[in-house]
N, C-alpha and C. Protein backbone atom coordinates (compact mmCIF):
# COMPACT_ATOMS: atom_id res chain seq x y z
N UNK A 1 -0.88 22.37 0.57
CA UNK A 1 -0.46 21.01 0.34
C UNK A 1 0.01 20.41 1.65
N UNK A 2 0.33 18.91 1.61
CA UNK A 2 0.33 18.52 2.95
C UNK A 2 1.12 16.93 2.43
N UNK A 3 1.97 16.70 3.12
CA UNK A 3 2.98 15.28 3.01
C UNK A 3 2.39 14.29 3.89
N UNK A 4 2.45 13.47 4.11
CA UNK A 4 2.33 12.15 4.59
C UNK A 4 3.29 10.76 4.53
N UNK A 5 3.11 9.99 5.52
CA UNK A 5 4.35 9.44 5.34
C UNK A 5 3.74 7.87 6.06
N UNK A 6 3.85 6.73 5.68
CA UNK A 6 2.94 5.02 5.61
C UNK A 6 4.45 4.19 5.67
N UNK A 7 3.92 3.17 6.82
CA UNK A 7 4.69 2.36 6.44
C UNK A 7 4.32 1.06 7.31
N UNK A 8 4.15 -0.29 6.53
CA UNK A 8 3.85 -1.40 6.76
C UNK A 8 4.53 -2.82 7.01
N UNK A 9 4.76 -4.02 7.61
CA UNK A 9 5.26 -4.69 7.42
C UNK A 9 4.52 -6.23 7.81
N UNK A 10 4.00 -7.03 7.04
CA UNK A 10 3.89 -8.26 7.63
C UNK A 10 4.74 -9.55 7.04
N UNK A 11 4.54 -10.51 7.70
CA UNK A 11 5.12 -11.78 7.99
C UNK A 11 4.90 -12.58 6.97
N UNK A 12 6.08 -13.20 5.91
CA UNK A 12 5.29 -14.55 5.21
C UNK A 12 4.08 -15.74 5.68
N UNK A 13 3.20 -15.95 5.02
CA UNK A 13 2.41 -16.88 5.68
C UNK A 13 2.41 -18.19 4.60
N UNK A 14 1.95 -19.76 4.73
CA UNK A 14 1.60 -20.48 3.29
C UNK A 14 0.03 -19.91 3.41
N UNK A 15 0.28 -20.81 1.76
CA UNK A 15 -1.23 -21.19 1.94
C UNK A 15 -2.15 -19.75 1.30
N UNK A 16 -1.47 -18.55 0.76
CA UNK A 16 -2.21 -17.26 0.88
C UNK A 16 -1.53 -17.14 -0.50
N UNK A 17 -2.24 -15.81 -1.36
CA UNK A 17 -1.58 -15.66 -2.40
C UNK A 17 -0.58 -14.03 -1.98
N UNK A 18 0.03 -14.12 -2.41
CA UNK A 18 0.95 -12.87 -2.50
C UNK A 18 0.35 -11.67 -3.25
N UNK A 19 -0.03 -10.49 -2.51
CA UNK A 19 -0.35 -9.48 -3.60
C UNK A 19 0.48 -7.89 -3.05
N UNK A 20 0.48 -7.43 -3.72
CA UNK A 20 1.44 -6.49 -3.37
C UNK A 20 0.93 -5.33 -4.39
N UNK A 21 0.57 -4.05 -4.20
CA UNK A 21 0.36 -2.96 -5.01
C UNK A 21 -1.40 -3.70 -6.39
N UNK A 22 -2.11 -4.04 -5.25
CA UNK A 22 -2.92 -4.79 -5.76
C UNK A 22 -3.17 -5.72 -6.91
N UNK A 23 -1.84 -6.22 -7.49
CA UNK A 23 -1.42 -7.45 -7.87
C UNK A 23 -0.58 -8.75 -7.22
N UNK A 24 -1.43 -9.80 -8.25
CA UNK A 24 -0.86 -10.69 -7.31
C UNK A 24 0.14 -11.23 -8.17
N UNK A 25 1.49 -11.81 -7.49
CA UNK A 25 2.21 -12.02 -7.87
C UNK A 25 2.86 -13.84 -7.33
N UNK A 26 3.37 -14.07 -8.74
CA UNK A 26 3.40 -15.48 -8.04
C UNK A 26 4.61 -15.70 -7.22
N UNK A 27 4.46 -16.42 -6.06
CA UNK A 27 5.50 -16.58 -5.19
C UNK A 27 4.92 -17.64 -4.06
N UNK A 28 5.96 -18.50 -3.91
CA UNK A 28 5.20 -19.62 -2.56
C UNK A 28 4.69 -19.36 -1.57
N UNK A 29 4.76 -18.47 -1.18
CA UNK A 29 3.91 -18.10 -0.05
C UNK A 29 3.47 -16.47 -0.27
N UNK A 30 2.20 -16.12 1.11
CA UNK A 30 1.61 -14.90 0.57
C UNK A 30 2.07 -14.19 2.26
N UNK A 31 1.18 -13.35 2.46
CA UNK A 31 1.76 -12.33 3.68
C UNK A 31 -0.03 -12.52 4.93
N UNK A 32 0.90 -12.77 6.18
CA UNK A 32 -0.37 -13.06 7.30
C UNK A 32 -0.77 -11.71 7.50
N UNK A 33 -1.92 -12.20 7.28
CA UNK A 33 -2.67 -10.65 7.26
C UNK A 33 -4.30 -10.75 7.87
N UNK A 34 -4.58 -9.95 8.40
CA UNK A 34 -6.14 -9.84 8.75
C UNK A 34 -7.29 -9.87 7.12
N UNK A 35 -6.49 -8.68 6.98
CA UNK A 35 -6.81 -8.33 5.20
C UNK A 35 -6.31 -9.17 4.38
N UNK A 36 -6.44 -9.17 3.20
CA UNK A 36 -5.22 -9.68 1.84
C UNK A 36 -3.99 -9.38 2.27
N UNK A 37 -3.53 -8.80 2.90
CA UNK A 37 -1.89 -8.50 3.51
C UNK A 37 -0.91 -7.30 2.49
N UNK A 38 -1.57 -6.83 2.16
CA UNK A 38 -1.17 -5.67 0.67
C UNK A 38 -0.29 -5.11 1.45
N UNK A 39 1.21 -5.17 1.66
CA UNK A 39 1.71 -4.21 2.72
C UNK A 39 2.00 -2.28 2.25
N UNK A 40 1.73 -2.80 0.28
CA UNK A 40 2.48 -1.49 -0.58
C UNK A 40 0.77 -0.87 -0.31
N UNK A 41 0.14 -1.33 -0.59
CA UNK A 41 -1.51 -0.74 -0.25
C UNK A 41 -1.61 -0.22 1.02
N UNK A 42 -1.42 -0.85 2.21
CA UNK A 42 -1.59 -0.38 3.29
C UNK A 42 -0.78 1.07 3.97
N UNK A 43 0.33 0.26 3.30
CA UNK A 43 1.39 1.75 3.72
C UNK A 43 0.97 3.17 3.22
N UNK A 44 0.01 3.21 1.86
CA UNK A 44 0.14 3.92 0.89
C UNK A 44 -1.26 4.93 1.39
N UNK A 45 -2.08 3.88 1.95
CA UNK A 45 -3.23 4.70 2.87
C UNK A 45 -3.14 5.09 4.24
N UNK A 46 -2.39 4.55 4.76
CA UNK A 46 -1.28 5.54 6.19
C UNK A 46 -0.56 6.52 5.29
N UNK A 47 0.00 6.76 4.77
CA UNK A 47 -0.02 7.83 3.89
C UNK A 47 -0.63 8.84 3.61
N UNK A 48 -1.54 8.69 2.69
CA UNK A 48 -2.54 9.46 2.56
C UNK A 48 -3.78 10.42 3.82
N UNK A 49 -4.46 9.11 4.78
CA UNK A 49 -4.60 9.04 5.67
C UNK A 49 -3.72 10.11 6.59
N UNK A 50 -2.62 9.62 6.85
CA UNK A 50 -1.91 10.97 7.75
C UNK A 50 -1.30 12.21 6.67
N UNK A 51 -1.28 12.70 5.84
CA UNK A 51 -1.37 13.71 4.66
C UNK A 51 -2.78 14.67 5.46
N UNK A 52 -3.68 14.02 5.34
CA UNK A 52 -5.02 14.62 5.70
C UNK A 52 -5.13 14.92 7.13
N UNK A 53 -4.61 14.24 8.41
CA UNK A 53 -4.76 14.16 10.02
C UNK A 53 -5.94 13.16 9.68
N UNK A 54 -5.97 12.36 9.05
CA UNK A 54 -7.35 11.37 9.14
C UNK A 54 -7.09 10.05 10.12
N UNK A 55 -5.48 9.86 11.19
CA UNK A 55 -6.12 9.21 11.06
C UNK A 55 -4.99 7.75 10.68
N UNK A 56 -5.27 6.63 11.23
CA UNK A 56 -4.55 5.45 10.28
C UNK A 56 -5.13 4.46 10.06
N UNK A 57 -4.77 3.40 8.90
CA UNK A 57 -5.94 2.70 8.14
C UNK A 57 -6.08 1.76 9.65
N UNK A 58 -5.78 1.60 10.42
CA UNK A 58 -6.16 0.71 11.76
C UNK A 58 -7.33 1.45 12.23
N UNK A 59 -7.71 2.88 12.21
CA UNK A 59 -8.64 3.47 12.93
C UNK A 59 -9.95 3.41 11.93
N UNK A 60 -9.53 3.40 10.72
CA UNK A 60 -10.39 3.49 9.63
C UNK A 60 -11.06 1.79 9.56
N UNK A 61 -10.04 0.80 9.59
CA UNK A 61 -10.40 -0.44 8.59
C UNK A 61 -9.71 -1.10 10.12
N UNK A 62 -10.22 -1.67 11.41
CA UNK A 62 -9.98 -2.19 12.15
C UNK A 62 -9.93 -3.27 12.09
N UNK A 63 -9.00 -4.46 12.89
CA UNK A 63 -8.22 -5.94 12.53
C UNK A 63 -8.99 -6.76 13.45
N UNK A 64 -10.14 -6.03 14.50
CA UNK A 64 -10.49 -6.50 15.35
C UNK A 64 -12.23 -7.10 14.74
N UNK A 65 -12.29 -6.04 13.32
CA UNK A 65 -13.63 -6.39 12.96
C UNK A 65 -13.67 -7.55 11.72
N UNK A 66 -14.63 -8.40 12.09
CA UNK A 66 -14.83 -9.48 11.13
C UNK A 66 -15.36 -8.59 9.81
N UNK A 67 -15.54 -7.92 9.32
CA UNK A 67 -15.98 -6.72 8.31
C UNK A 67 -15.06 -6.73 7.47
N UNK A 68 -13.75 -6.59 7.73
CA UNK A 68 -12.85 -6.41 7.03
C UNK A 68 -11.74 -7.87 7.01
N UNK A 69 -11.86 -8.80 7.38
CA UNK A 69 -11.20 -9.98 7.16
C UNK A 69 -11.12 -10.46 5.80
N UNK A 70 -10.17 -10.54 5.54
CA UNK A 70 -9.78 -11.22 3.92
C UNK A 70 -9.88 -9.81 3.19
N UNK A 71 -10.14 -9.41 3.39
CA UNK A 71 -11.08 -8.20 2.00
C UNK A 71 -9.78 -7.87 1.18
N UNK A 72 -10.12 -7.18 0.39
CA UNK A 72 -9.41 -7.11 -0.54
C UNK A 72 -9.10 -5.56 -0.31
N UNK A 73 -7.43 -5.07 -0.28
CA UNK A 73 -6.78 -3.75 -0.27
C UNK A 73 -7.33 -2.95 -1.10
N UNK A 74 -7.63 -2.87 -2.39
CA UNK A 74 -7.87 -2.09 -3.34
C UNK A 74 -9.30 -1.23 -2.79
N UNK A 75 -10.35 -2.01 -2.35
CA UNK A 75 -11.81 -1.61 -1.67
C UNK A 75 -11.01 -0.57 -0.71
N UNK A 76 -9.95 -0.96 0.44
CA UNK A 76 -9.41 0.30 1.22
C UNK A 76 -8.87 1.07 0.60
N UNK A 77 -7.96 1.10 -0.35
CA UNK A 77 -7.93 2.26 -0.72
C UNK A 77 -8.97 3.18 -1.63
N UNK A 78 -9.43 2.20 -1.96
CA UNK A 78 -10.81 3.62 -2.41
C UNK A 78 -11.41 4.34 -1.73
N UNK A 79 -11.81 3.54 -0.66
CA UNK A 79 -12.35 4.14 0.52
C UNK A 79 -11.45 5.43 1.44
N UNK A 80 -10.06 5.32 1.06
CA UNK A 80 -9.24 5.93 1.60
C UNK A 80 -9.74 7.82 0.56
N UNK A 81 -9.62 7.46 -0.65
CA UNK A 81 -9.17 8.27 -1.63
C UNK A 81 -10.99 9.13 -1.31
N UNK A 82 -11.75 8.58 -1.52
CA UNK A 82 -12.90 9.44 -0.84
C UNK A 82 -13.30 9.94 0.44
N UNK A 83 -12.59 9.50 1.18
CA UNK A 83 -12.19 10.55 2.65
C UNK A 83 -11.89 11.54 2.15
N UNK A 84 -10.76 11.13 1.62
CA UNK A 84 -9.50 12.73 1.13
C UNK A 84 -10.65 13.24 0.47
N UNK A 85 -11.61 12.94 -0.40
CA UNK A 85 -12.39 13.89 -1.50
C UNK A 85 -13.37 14.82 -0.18
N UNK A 86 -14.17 14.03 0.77
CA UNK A 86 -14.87 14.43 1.44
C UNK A 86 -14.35 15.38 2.25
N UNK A 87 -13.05 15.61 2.85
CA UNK A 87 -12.02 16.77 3.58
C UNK A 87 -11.39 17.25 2.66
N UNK A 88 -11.72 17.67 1.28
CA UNK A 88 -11.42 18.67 0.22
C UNK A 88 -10.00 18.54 -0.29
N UNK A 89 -9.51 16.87 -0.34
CA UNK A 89 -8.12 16.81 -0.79
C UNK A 89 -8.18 16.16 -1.74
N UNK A 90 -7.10 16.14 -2.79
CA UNK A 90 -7.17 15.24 -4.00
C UNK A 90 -5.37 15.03 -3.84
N UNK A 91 -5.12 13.74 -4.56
CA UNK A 91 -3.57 13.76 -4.33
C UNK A 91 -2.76 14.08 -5.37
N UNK A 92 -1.67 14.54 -4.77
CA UNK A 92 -0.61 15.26 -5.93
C UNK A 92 0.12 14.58 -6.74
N UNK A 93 1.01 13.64 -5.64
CA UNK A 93 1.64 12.72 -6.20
C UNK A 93 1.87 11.95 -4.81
N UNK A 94 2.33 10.35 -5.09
CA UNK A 94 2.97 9.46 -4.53
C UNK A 94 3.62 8.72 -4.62
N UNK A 95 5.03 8.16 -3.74
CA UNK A 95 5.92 7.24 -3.98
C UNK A 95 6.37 6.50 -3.20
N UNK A 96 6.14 5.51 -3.75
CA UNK A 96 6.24 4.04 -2.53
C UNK A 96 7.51 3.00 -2.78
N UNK A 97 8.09 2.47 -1.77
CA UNK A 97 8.90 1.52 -2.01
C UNK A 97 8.59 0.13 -1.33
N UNK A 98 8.41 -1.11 -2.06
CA UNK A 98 8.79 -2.18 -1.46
C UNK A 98 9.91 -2.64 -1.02
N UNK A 99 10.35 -3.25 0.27
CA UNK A 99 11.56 -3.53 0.28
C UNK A 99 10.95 -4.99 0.93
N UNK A 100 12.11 -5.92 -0.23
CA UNK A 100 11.54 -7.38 -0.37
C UNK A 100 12.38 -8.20 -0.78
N UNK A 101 13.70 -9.10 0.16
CA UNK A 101 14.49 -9.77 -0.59
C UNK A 101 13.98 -10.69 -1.93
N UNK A 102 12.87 -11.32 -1.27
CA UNK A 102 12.28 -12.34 -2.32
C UNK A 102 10.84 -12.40 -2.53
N UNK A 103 9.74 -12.03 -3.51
CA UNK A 103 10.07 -12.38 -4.83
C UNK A 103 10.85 -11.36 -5.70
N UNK A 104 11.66 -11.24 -6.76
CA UNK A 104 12.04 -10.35 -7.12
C UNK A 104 10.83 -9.32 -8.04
N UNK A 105 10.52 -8.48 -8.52
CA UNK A 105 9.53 -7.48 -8.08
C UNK A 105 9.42 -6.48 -9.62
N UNK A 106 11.00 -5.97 -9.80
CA UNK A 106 10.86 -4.97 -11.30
C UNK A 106 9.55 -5.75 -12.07
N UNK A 107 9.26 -6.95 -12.60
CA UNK A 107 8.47 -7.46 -13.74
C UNK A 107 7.38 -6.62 -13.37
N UNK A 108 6.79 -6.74 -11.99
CA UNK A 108 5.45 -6.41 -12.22
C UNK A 108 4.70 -4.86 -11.41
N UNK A 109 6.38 -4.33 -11.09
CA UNK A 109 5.73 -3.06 -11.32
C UNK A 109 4.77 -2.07 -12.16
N UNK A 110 5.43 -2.08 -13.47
CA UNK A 110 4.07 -1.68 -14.08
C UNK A 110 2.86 -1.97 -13.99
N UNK A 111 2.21 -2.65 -13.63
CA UNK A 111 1.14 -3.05 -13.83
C UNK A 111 0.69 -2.47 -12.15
N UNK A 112 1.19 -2.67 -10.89
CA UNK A 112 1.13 -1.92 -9.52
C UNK A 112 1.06 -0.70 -9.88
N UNK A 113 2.01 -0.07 -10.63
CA UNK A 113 1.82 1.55 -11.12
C UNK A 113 0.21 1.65 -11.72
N UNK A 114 -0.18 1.00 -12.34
CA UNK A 114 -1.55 1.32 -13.34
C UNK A 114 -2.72 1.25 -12.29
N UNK A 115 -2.13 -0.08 -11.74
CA UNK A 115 -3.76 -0.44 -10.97
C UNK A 115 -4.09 0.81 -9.64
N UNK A 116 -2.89 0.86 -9.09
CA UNK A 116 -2.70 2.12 -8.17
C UNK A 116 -3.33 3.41 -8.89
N UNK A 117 -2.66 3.85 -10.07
CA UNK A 117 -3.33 4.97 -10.52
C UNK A 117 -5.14 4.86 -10.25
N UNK A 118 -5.55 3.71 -11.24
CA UNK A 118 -6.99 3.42 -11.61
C UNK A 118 -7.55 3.84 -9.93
N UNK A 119 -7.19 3.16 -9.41
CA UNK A 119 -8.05 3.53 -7.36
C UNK A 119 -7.80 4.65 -7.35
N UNK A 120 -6.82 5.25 -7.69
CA UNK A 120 -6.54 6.61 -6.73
C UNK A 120 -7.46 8.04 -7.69
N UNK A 121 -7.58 7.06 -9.37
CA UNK A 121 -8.15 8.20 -9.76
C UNK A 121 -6.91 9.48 -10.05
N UNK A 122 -5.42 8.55 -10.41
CA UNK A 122 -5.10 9.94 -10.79
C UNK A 122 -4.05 9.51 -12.16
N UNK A 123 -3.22 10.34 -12.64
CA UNK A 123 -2.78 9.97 -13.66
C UNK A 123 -1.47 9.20 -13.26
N UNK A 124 -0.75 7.87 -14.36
CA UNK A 124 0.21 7.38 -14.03
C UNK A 124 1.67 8.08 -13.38
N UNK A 125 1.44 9.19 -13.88
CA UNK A 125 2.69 10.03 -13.30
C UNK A 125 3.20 10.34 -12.73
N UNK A 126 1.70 10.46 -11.36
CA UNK A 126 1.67 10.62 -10.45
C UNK A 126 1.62 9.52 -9.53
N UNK A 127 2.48 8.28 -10.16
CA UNK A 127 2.39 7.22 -8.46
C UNK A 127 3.79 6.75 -9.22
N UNK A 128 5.04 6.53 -8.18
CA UNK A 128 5.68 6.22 -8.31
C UNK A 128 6.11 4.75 -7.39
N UNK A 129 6.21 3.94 -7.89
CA UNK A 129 6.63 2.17 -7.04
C UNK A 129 7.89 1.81 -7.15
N UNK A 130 8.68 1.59 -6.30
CA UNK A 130 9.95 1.14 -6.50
C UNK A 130 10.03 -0.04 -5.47
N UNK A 131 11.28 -0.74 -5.84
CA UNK A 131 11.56 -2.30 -4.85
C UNK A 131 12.92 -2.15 -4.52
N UNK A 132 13.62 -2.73 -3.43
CA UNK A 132 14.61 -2.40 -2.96
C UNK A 132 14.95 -4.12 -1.82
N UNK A 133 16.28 -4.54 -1.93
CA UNK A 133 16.17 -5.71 -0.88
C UNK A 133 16.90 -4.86 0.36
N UNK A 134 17.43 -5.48 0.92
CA UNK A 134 18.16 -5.19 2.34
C UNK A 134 19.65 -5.83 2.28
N UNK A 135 19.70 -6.57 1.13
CA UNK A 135 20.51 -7.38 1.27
C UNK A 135 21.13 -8.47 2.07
N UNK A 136 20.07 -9.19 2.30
CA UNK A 136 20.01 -10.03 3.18
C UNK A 136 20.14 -10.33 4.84
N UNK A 137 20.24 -8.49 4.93
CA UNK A 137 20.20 -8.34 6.77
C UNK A 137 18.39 -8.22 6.86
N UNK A 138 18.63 -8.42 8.36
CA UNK A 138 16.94 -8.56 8.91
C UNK A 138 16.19 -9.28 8.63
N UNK A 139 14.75 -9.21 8.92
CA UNK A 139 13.69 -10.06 8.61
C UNK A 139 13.31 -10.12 7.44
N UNK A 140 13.56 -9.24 6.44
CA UNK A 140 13.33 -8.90 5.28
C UNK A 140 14.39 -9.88 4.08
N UNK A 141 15.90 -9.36 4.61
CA UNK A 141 16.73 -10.36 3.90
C UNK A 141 17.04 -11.82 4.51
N UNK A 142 16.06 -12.22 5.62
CA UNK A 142 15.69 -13.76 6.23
C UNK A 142 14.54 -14.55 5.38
N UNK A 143 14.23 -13.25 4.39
CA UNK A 143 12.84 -13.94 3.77
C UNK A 143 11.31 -14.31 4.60
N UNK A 144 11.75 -13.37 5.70
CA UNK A 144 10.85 -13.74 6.57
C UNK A 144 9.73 -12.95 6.48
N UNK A 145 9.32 -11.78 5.41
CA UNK A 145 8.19 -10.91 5.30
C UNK A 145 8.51 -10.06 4.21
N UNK A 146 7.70 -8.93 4.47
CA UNK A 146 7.75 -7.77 2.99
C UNK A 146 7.16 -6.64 4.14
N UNK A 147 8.19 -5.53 3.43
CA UNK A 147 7.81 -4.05 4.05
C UNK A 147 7.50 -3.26 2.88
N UNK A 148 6.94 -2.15 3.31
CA UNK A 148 6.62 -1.05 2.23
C UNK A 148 6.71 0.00 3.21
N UNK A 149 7.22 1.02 2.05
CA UNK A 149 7.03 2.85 2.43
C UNK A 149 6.35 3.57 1.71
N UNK A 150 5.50 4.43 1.93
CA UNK A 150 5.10 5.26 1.04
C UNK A 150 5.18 6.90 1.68
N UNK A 151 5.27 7.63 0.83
CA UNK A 151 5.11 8.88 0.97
C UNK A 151 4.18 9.67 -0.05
N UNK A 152 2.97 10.45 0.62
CA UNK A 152 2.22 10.84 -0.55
C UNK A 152 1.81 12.62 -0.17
N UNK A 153 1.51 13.08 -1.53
CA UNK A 153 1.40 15.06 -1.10
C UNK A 153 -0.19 14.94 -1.90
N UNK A 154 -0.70 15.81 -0.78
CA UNK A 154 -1.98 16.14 -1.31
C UNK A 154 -1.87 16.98 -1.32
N UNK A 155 -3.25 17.86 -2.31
CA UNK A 155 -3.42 19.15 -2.14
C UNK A 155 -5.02 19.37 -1.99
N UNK A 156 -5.11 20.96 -1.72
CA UNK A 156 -6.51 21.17 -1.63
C UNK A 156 -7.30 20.82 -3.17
N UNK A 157 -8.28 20.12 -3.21
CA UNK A 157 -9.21 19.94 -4.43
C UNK A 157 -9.54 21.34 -4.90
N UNK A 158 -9.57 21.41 -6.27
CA UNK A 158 -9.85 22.68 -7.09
C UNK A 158 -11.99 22.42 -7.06
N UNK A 159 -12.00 23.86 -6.40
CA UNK A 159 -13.34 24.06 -6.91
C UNK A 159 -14.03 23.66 -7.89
């Protein structure tokens, strides 16, 4: 088995929709991003990604290529989760935190828990999402962006 450890942060932007754990959630503004700006997605495949030595989703899914502009997080992490299949890993479990003064966040965890499972291909049990503010220190409690952590354990795939 093998740990890994993701972590992301971008900037409020207008004009964009907010999605976070590949839902979107309503809130006035969304996150500047090359991609959709998924920061709980991104973190979650630096994660995984370094679990394996694969590697980070910048080396994988580069900001420099028009290929991946706008696209949608969920496509990376699939793409993530069949690496791991192709270097003989499947994942154990994972647990991620948003930390996000504003929008507030519990409502639509569940549904981040499900859709996460569905990509990763594993059972709900195994992905854990949590939200957390800062309490109003930093850029985070300035309302000025959204961070995520994740930590995820793979193991070797069963024959």
């Amino acid at each position: 088995m093998r740990i890994g450890h993701g972590f992301d942060a971008h900037r409020f932007a207008a004009d964009r929709p907010l999605i976070l754990g590949g839902v979107t959630i309503p809130h006035e503004q969304g996150l500047e991003a090359h991609s959709d700006g998924d920061v709980l997605i991104h973190a979650l495949c630096d994660a995984l990604l370094g679990a394996a030595a694969l590697g980070d989703i910048g080396a994988h899914f580069p900001d420099s290529s028009d290929i991946y502009a706008g696209i949608d997080s969920r496509i990376l992490l699939r793409s993530v989760i069949d690496k791991l299949g192709e270097h003989g890993w499947q994942i154990g479990n994972v647990d991620m935190t948003v930390i996000a003064q504003a929008p507030k966040l519990a409502p639509y965890i569940p549904k981040m828990r499900e859709t996460l499972a569905q990509d990763m291909k594993v059972d709900l049990s195994a992905v854990s999402v949590k939200a957390t503010t800062t309490e109003k220190m930093g850029y985070v409690g300035r309302k000025e962006g959204i961070a995520a952590h994740a930590v995820a354990l793979i193991v070797a795939a069963s024959s």
